[in-house]
C-alpha atoms as a PDB file:
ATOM      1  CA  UNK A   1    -183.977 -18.471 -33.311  1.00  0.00           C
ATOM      2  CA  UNK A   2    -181.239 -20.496 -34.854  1.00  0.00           C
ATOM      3  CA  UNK A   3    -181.296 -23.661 -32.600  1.00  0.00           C
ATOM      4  CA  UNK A   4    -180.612 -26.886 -33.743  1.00  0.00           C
ATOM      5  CA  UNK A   5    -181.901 -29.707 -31.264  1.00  0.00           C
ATOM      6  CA  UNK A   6    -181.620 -33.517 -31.034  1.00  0.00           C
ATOM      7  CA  UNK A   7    -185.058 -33.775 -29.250  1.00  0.00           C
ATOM      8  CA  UNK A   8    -183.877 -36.937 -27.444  1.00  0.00           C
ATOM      9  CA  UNK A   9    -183.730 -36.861 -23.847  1.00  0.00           C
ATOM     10  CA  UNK A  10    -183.639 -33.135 -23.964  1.00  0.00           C
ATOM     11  CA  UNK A  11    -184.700 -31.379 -20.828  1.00  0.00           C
ATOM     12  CA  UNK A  12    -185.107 -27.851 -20.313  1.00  0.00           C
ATOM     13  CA  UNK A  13    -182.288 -26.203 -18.457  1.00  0.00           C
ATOM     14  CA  UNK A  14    -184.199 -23.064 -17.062  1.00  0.00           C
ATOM     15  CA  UNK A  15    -182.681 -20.502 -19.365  1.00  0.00           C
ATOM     16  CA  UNK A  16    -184.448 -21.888 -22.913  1.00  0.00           C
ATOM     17  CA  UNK A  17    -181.297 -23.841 -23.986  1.00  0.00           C
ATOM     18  CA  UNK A  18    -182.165 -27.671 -23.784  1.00  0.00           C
ATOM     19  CA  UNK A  19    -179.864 -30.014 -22.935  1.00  0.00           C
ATOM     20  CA  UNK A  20    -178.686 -31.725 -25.827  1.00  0.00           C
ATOM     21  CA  UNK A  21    -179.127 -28.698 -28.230  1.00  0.00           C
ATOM     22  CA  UNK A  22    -176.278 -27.066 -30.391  1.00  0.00           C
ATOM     23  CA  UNK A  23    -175.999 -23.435 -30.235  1.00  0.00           C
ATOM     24  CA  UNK A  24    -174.714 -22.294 -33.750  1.00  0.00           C
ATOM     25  CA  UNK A  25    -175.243 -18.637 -33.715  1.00  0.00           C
ATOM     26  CA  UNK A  26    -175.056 -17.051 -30.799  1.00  0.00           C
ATOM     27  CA  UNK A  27    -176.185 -13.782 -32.033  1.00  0.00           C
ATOM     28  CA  UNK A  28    -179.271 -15.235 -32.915  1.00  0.00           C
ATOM     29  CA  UNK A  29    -180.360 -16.617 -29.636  1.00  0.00           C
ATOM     30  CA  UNK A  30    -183.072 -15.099 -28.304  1.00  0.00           C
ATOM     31  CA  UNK A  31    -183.178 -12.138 -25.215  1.00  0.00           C
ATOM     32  CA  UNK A  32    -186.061 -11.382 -23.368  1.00  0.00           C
ATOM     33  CA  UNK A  33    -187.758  -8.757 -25.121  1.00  0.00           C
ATOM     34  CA  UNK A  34    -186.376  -5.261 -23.200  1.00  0.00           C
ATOM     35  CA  UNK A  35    -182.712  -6.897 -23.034  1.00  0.00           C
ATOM     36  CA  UNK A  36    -181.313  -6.437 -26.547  1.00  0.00           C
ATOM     37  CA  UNK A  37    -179.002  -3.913 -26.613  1.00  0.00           C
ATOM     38  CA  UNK A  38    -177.654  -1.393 -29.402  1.00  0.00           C
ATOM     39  CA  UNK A  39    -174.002  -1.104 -29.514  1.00  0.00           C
ATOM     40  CA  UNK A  40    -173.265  -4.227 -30.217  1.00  0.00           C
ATOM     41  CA  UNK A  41    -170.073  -4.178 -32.790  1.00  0.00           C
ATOM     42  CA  UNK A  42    -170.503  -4.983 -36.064  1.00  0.00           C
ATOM     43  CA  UNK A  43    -166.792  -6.532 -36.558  1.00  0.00           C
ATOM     44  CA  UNK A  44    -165.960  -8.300 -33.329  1.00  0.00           C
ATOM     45  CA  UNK A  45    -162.735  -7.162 -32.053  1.00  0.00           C
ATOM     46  CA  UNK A  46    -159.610  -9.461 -32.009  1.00  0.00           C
ATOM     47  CA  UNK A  47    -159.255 -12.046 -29.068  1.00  0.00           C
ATOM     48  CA  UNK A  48    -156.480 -10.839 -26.333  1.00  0.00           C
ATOM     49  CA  UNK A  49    -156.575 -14.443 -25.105  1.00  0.00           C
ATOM     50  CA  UNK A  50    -154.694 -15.426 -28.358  1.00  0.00           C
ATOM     51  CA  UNK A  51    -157.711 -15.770 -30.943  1.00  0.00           C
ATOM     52  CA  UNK A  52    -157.993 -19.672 -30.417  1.00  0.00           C
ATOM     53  CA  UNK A  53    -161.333 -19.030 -29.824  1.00  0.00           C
ATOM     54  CA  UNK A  54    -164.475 -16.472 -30.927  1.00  0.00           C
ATOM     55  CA  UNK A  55    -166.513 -15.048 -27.857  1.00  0.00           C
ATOM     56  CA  UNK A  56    -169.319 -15.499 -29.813  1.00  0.00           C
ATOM     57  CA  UNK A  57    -168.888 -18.759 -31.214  1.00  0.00           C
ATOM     58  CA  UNK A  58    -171.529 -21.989 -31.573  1.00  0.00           C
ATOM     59  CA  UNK A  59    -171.246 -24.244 -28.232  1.00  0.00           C
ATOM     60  CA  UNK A  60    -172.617 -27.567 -27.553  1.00  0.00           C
ATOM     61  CA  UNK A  61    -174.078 -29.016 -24.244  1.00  0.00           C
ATOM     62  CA  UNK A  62    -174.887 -32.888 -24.191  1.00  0.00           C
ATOM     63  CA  UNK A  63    -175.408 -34.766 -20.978  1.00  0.00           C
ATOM     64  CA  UNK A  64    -172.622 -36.868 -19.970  1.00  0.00           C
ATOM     65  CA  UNK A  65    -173.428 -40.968 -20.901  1.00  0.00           C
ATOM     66  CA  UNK A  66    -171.080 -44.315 -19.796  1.00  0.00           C
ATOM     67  CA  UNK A  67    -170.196 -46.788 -22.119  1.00  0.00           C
ATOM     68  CA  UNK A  68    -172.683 -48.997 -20.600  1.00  0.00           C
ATOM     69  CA  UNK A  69    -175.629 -46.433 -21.117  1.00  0.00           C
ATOM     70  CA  UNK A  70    -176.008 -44.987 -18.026  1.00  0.00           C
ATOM     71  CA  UNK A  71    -176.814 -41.578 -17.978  1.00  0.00           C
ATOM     72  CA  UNK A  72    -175.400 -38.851 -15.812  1.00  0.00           C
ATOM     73  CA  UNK A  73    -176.975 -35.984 -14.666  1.00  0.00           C
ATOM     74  CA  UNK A  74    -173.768 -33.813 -15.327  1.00  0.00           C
ATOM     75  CA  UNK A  75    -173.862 -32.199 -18.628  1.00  0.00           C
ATOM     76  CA  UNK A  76    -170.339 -31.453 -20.911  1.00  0.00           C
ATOM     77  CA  UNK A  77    -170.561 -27.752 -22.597  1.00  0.00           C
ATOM     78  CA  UNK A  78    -168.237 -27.711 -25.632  1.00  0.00           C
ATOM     79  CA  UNK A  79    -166.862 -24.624 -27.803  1.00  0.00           C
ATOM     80  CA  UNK A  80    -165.691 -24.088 -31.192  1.00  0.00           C
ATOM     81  CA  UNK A  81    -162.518 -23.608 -31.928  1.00  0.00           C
ATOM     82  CA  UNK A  82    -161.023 -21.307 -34.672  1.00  0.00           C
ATOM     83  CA  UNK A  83    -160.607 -24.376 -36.214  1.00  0.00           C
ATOM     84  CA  UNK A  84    -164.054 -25.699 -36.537  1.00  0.00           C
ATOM     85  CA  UNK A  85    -163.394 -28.412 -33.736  1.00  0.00           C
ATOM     86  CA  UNK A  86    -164.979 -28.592 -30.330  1.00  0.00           C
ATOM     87  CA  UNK A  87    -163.254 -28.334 -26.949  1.00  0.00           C
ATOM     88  CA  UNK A  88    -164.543 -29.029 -24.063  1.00  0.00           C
ATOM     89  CA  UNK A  89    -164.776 -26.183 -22.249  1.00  0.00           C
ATOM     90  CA  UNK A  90    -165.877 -27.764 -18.483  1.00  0.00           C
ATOM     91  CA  UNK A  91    -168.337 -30.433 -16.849  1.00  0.00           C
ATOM     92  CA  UNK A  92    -171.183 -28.724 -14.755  1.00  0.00           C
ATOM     93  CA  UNK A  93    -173.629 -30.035 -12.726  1.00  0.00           C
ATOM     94  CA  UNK A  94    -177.468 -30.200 -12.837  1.00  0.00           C
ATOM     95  CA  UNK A  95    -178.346 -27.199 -11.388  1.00  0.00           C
ATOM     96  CA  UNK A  96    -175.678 -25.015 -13.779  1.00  0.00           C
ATOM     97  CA  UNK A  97    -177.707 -22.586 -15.781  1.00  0.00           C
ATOM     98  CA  UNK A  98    -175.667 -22.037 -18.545  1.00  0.00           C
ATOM     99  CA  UNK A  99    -175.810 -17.989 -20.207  1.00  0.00           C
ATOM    100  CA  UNK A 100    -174.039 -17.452 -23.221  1.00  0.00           C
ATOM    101  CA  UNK A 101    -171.710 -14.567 -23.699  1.00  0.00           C
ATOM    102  CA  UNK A 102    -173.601 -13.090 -26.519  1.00  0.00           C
ATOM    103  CA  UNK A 103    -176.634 -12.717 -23.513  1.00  0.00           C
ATOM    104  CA  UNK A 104    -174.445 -11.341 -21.600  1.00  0.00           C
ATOM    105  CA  UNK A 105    -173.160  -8.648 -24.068  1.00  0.00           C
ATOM    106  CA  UNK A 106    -177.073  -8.063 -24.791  1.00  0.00           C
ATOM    107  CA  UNK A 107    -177.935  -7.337 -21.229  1.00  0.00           C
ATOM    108  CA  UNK A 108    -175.163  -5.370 -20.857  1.00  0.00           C
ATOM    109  CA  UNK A 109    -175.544  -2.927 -23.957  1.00  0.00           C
ATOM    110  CA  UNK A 110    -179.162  -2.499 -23.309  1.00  0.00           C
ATOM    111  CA  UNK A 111    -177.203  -0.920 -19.510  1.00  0.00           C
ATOM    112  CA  UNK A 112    -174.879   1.280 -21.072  1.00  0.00           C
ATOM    113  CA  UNK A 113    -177.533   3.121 -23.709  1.00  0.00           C
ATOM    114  CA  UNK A 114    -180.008   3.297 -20.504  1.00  0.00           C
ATOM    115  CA  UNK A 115    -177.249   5.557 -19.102  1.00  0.00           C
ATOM    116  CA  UNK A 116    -177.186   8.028 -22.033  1.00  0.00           C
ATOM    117  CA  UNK A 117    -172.882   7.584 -22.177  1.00  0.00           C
ATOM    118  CA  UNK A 118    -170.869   7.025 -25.256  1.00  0.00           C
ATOM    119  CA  UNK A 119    -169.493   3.579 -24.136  1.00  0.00           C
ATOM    120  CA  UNK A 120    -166.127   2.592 -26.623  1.00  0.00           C
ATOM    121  CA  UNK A 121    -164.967  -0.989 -26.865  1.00  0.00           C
ATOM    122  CA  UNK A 122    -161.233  -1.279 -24.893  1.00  0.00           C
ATOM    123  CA  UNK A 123    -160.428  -5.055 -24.702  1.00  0.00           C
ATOM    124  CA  UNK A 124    -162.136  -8.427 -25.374  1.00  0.00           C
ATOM    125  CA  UNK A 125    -160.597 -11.491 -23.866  1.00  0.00           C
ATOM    126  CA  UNK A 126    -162.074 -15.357 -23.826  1.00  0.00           C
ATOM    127  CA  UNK A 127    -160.019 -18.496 -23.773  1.00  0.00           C
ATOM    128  CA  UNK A 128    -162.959 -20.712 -24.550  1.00  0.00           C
ATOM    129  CA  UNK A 129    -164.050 -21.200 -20.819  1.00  0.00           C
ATOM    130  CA  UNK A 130    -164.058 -17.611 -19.773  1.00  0.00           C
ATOM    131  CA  UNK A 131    -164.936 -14.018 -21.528  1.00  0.00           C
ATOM    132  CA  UNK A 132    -164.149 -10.652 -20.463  1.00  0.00           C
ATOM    133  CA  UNK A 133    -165.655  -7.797 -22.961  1.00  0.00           C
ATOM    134  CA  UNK A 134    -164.538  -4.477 -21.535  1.00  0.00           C
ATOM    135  CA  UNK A 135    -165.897  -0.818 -22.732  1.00  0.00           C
ATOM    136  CA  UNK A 136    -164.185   2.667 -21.310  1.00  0.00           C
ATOM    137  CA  UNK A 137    -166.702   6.387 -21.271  1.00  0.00           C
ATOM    138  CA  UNK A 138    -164.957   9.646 -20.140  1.00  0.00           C
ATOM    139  CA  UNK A 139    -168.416  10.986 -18.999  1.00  0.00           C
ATOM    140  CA  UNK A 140    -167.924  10.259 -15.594  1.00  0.00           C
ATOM    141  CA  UNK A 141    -164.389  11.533 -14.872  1.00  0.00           C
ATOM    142  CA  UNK A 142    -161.730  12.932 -12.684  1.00  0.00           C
ATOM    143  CA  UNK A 143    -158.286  15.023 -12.743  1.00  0.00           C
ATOM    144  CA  UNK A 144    -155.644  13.670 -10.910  1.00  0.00           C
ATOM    145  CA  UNK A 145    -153.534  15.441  -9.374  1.00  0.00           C
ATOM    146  CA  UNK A 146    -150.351  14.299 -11.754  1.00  0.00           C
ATOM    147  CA  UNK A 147    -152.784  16.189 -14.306  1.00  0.00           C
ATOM    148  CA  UNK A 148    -153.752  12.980 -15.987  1.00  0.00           C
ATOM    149  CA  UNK A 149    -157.514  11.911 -15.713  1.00  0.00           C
ATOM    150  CA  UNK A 150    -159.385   8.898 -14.340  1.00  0.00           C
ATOM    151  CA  UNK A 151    -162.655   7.457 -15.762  1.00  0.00           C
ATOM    152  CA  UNK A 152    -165.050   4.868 -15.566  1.00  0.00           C
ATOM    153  CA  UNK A 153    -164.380   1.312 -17.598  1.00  0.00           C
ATOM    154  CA  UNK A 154    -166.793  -1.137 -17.621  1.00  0.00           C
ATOM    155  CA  UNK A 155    -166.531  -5.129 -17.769  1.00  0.00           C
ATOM    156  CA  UNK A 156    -168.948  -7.523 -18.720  1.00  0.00           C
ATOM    157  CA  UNK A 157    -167.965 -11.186 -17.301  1.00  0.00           C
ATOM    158  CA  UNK A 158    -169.344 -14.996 -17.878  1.00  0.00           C
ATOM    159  CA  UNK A 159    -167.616 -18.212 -17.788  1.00  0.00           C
ATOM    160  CA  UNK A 160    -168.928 -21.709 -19.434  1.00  0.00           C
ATOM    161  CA  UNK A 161    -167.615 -23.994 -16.743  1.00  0.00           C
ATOM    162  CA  UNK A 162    -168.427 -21.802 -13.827  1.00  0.00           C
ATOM    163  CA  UNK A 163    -165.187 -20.955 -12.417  1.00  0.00           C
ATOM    164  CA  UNK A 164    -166.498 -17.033 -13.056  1.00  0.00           C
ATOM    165  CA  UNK A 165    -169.330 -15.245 -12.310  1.00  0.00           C
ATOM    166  CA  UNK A 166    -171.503 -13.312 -14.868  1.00  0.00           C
ATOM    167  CA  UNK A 167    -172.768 -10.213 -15.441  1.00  0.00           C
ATOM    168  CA  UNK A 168    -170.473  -6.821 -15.462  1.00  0.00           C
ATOM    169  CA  UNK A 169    -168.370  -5.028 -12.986  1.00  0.00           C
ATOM    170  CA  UNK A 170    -167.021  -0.975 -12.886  1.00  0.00           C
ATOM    171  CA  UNK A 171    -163.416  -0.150 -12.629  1.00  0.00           C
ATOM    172  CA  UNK A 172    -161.264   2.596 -13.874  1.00  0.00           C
ATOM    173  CA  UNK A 173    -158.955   3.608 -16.568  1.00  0.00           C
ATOM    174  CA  UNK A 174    -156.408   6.100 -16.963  1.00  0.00           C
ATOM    175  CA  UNK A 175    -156.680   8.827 -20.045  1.00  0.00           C
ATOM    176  CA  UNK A 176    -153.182   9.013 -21.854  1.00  0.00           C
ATOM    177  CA  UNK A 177    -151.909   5.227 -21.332  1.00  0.00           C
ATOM    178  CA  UNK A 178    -155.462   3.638 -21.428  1.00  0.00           C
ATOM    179  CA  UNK A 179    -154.357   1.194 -18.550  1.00  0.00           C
ATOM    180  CA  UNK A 180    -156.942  -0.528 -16.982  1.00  0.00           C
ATOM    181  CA  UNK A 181    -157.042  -0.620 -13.490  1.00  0.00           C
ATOM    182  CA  UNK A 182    -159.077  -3.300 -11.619  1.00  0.00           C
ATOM    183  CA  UNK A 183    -160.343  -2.800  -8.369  1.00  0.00           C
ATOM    184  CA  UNK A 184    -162.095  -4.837  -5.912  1.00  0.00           C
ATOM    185  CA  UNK A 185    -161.982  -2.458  -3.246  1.00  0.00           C
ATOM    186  CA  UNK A 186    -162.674   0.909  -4.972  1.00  0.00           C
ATOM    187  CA  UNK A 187    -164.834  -0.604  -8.170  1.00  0.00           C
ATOM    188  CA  UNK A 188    -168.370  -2.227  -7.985  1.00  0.00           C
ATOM    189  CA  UNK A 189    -169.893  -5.164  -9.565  1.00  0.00           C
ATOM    190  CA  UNK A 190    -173.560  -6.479 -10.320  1.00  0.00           C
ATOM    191  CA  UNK A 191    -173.077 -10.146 -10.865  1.00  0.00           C
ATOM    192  CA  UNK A 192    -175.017 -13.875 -10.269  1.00  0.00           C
ATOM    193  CA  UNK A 193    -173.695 -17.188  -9.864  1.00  0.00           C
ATOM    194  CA  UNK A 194    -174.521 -19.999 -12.873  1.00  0.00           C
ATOM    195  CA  UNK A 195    -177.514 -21.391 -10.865  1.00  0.00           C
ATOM    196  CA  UNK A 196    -180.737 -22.152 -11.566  1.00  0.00           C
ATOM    197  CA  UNK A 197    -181.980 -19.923  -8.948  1.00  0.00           C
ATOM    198  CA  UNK A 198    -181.200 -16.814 -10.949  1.00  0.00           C
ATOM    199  CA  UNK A 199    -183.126 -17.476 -14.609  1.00  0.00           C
ATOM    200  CA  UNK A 200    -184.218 -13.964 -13.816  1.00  0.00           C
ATOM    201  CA  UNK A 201    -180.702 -12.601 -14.040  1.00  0.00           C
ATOM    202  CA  UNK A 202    -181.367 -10.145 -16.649  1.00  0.00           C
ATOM    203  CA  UNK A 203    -183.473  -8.238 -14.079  1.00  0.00           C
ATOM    204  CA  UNK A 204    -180.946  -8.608 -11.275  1.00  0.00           C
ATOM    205  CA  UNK A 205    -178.158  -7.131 -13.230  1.00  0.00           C
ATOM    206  CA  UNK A 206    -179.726  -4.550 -14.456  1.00  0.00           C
ATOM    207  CA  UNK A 207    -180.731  -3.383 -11.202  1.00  0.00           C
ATOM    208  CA  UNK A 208    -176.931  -2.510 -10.428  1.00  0.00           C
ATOM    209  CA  UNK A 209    -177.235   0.114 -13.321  1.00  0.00           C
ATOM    210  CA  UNK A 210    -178.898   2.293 -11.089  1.00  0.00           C
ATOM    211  CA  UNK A 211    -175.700   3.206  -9.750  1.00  0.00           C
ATOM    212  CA  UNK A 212    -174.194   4.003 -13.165  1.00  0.00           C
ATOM    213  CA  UNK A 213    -176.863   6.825 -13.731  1.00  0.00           C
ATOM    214  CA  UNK A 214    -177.377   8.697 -10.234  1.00  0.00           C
ATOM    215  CA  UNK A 215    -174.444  10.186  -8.153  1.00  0.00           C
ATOM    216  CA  UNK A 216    -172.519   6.882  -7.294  1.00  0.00           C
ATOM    217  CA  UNK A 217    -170.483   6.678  -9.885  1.00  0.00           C
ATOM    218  CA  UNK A 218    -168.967  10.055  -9.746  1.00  0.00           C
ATOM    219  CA  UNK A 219    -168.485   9.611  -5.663  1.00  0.00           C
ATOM    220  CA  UNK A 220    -166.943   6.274  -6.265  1.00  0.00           C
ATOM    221  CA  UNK A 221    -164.196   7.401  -8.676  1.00  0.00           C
ATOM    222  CA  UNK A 222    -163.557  10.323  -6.759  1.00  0.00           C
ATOM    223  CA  UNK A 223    -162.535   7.971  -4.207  1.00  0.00           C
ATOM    224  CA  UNK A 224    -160.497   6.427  -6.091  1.00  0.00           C
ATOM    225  CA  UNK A 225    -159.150   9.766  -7.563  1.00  0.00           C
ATOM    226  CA  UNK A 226    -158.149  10.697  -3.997  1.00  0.00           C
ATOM    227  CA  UNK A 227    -156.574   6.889  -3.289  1.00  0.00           C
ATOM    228  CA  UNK A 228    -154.443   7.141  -6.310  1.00  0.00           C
ATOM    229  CA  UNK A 229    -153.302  10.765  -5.455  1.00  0.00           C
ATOM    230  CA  UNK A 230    -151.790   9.795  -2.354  1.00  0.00           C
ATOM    231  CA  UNK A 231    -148.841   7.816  -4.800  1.00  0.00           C
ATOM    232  CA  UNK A 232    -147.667  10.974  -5.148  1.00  0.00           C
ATOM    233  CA  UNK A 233    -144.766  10.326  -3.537  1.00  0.00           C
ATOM    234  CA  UNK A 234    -141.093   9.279  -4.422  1.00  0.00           C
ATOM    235  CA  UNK A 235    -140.128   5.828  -4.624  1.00  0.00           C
ATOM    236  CA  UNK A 236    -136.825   4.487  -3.190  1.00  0.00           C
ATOM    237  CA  UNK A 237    -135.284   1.087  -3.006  1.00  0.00           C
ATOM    238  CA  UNK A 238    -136.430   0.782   0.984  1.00  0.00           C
ATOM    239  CA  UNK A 239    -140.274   1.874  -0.083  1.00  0.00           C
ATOM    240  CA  UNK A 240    -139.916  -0.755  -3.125  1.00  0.00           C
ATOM    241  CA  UNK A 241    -138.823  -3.266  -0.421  1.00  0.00           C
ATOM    242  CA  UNK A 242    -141.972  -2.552   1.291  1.00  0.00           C
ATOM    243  CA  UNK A 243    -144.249  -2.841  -1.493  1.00  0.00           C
ATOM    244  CA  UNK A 244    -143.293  -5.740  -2.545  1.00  0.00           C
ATOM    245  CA  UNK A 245    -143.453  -7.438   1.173  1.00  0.00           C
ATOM    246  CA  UNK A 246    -145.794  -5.976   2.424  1.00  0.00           C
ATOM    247  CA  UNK A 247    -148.589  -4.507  -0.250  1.00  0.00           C
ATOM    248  CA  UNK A 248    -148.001  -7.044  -3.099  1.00  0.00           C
ATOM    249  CA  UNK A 249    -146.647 -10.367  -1.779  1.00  0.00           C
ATOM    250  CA  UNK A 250    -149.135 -12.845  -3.384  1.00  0.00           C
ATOM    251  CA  UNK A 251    -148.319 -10.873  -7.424  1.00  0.00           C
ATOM    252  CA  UNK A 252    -145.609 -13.358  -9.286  1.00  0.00           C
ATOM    253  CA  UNK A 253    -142.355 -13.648  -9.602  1.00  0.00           C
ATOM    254  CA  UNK A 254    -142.051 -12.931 -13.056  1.00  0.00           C
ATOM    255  CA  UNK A 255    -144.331 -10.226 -13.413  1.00  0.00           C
ATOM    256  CA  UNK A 256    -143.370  -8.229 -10.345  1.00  0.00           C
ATOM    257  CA  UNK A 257    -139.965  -8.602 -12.643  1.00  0.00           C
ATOM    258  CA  UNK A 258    -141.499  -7.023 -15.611  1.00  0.00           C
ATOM    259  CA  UNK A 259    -143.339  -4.326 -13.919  1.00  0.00           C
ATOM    260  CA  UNK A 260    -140.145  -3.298 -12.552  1.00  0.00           C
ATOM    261  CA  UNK A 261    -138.230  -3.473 -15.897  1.00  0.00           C
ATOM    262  CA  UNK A 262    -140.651  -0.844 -17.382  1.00  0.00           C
ATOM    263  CA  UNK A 263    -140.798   0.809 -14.279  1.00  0.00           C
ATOM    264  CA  UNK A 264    -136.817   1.742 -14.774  1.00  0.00           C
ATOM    265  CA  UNK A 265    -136.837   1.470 -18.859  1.00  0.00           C
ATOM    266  CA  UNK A 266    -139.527   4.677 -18.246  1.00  0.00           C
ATOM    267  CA  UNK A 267    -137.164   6.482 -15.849  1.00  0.00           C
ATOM    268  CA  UNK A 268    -140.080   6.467 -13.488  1.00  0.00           C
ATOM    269  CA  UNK A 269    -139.653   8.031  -9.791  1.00  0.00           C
ATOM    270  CA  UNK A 270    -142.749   8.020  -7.953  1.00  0.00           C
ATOM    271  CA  UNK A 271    -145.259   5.588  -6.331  1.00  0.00           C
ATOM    272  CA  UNK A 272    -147.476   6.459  -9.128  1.00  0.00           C
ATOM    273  CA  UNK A 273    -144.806   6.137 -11.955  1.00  0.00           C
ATOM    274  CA  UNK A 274    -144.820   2.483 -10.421  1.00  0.00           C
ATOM    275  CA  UNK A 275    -148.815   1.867 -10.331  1.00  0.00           C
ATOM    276  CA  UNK A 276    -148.497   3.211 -13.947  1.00  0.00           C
ATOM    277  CA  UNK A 277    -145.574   0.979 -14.924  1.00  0.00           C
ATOM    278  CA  UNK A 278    -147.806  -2.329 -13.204  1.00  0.00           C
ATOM    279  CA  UNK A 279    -151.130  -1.616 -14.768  1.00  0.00           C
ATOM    280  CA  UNK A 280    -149.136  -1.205 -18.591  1.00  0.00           C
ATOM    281  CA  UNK A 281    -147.620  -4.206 -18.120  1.00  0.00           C
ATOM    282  CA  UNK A 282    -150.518  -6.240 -16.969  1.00  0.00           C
ATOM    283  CA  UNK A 283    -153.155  -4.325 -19.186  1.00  0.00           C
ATOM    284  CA  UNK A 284    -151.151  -4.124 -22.418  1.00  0.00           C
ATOM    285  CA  UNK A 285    -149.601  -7.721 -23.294  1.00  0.00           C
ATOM    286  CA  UNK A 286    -150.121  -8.960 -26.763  1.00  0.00           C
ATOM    287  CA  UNK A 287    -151.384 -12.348 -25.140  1.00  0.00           C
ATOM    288  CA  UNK A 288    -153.005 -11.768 -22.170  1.00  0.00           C
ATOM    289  CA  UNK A 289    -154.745 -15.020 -19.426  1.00  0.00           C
ATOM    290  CA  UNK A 290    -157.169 -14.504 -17.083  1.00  0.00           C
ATOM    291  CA  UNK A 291    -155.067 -14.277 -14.405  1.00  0.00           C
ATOM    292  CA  UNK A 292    -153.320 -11.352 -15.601  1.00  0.00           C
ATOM    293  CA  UNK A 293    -157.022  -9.613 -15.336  1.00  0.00           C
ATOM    294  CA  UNK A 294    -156.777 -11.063 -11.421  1.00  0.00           C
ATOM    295  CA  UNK A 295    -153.515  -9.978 -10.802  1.00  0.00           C
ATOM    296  CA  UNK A 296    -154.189  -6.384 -12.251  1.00  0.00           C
ATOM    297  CA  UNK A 297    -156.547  -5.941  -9.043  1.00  0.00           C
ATOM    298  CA  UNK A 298    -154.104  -7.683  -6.655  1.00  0.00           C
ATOM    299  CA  UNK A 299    -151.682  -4.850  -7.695  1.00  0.00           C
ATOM    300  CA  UNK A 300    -153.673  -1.634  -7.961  1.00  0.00           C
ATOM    301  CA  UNK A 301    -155.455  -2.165  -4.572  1.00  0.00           C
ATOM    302  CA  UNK A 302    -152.158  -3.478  -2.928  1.00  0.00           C
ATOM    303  CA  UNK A 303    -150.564  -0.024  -3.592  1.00  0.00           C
ATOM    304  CA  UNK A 304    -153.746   1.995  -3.374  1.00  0.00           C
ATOM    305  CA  UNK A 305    -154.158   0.484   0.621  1.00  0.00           C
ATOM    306  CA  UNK A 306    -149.453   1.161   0.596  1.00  0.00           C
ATOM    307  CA  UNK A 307    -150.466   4.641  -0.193  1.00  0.00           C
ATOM    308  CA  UNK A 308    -153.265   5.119   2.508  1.00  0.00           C
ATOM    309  CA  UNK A 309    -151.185   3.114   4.850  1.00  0.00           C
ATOM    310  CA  UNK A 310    -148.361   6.021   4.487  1.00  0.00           C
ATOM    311  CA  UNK A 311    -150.797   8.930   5.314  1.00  0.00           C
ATOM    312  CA  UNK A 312    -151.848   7.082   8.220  1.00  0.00           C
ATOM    313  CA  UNK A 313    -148.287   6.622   9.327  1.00  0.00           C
END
């Protein structure tokens, strides 16, 4: 265990990370035994975020102290740059149990070999305050009916100022583009808040990979097979009108603008040439945020509920 503490006025904080201790290697830190996982890569893939800042990097949690010597009982959780120098990544309070993103990544490798799938590494995103690792397996799959094929992609999420919750979520991804789509509606998640009530969250998360290995998966992305197929339909400037009042009002400006530029530099037609042109554009930019991530679900599930709203029609 690679732990370096300063011993004074260090205080356990429920998860085996004191408070005053530096965290240099990550990698090293220590798992419950039955949580370290095996496909784990060996060259960590580059940062989508930018590459300010290594997922896996050393961070450093001190409790907060005044000038005059008073002691708070907030603590300051600090990550290394690229550069060597530590930012301050966000001010929690007492009861913040702070997980690391390399426990995360353990936990969740140790779910994806207990399903028997070949898991491959799509994306990996943190801006030093929140992490996004996502893997894609075309075990559990679908044919669309534009003859393309949906499959399962899966996301393991933490944050180190606890504006995120941890653990991983299930969404989908599309064969020959490899776009991403998030969604809160037809996806599932298995995740715990940063509290000191959940130091057992290895066990709760892994209990939400029982539905990745019996017949929930498969029934879930056939929904979403049969949500998506109902795009199928052309796409004029009225129907545009509509989806952008009525099923995507709260997605940007700007990148309702770009979606719309590929949408016409593709020659698209359809509903679904226009779910396809939003997801690209949201999924593939050289710098991505984490909003981009949010927005990505604000978009799929706003035209997945246009589409059903058209069949009810």
């Amino acid at each position: 265990m690679t732990l370096i503490l300063d011993n004074s006025n260090a205080l356990p904080n429920g998860n085996g990370i004191t408070e005053t201790e530096t965290v240099f290697n990550p990698n090293q830190i220590e798992i419950a035994s039955g949580y370290i996982g095996t496909d784990i890569q060996p060259d960590v893939p580059k940062n989508v975020s930018g590459g300010k800042y290594e997922p896996f990097t050393r961070i450093e949690i001190k409790k907060l102290m005044n000038s005059d010597g008073y002691s708070s009982h907030h603590r300051n959780i600090r990550v290394e740059r690229d550069t060597g120098e530590l930012m301050e990544a966000g001010v929690v309070g007492p009861n913040y149990l702070l997980v690391t993103n390399q426990q995360v990544n353990d936990v969740c490798s140790d779910i994806r070999t207990q399903t028997g799938m070949a898991w491959e590494q799509d994306k990996l995103f943190f801006d030093g305050k929140r992490y996004r690792n996502v893997y894609r397996t075309e075990q559990v799959s679908v044919e669309l009916e534009v003859g393309d094929m949906a499959y399962l992609m899966m996301t393991e999420l933490n944050s180190y100022d606890g504006s995120q919750t941890a653990g991983f979520r299930i969404d989908y991804m599309i064969k020959i583009c490899l776009n991403g789509m998030n969604s809160p509606k037809y996806g599932w998640n298995s995740l715990f808040r940063h509290s000191m009530g959940n130091v057992d969250w290895p066990s709760q998360i892994q209990a939400g990979a029982m539905a990745l290995t019996g017949t929930m998966a498969q029934t879930k992305l056939n929904t979403f097979a049969k949500a998506c197929n109902r795009l199928q339909k052309p796409l004029d400037i009225d129907k545009l009108g509509e989806i952008r009042g009525q099923a995507i009002p709260k997605l940007p400006p700007l990148r309702f603008g770009q979606i719309l530029d590929k949408y016409y530099t593709d020659k698209g037609t359809s509903q679904w040439d226009f779910m396809q042109a939003g997801t690209s554009t949201l999924w593939h930019r050289d710098k991505m945020t984490s909003a981009d991530f949010k927005n990505n679900g604000v978009f799929v599930d706003g035209l997945l509920e246009y589409g059903k709203s058209q069949d009810i029609a």
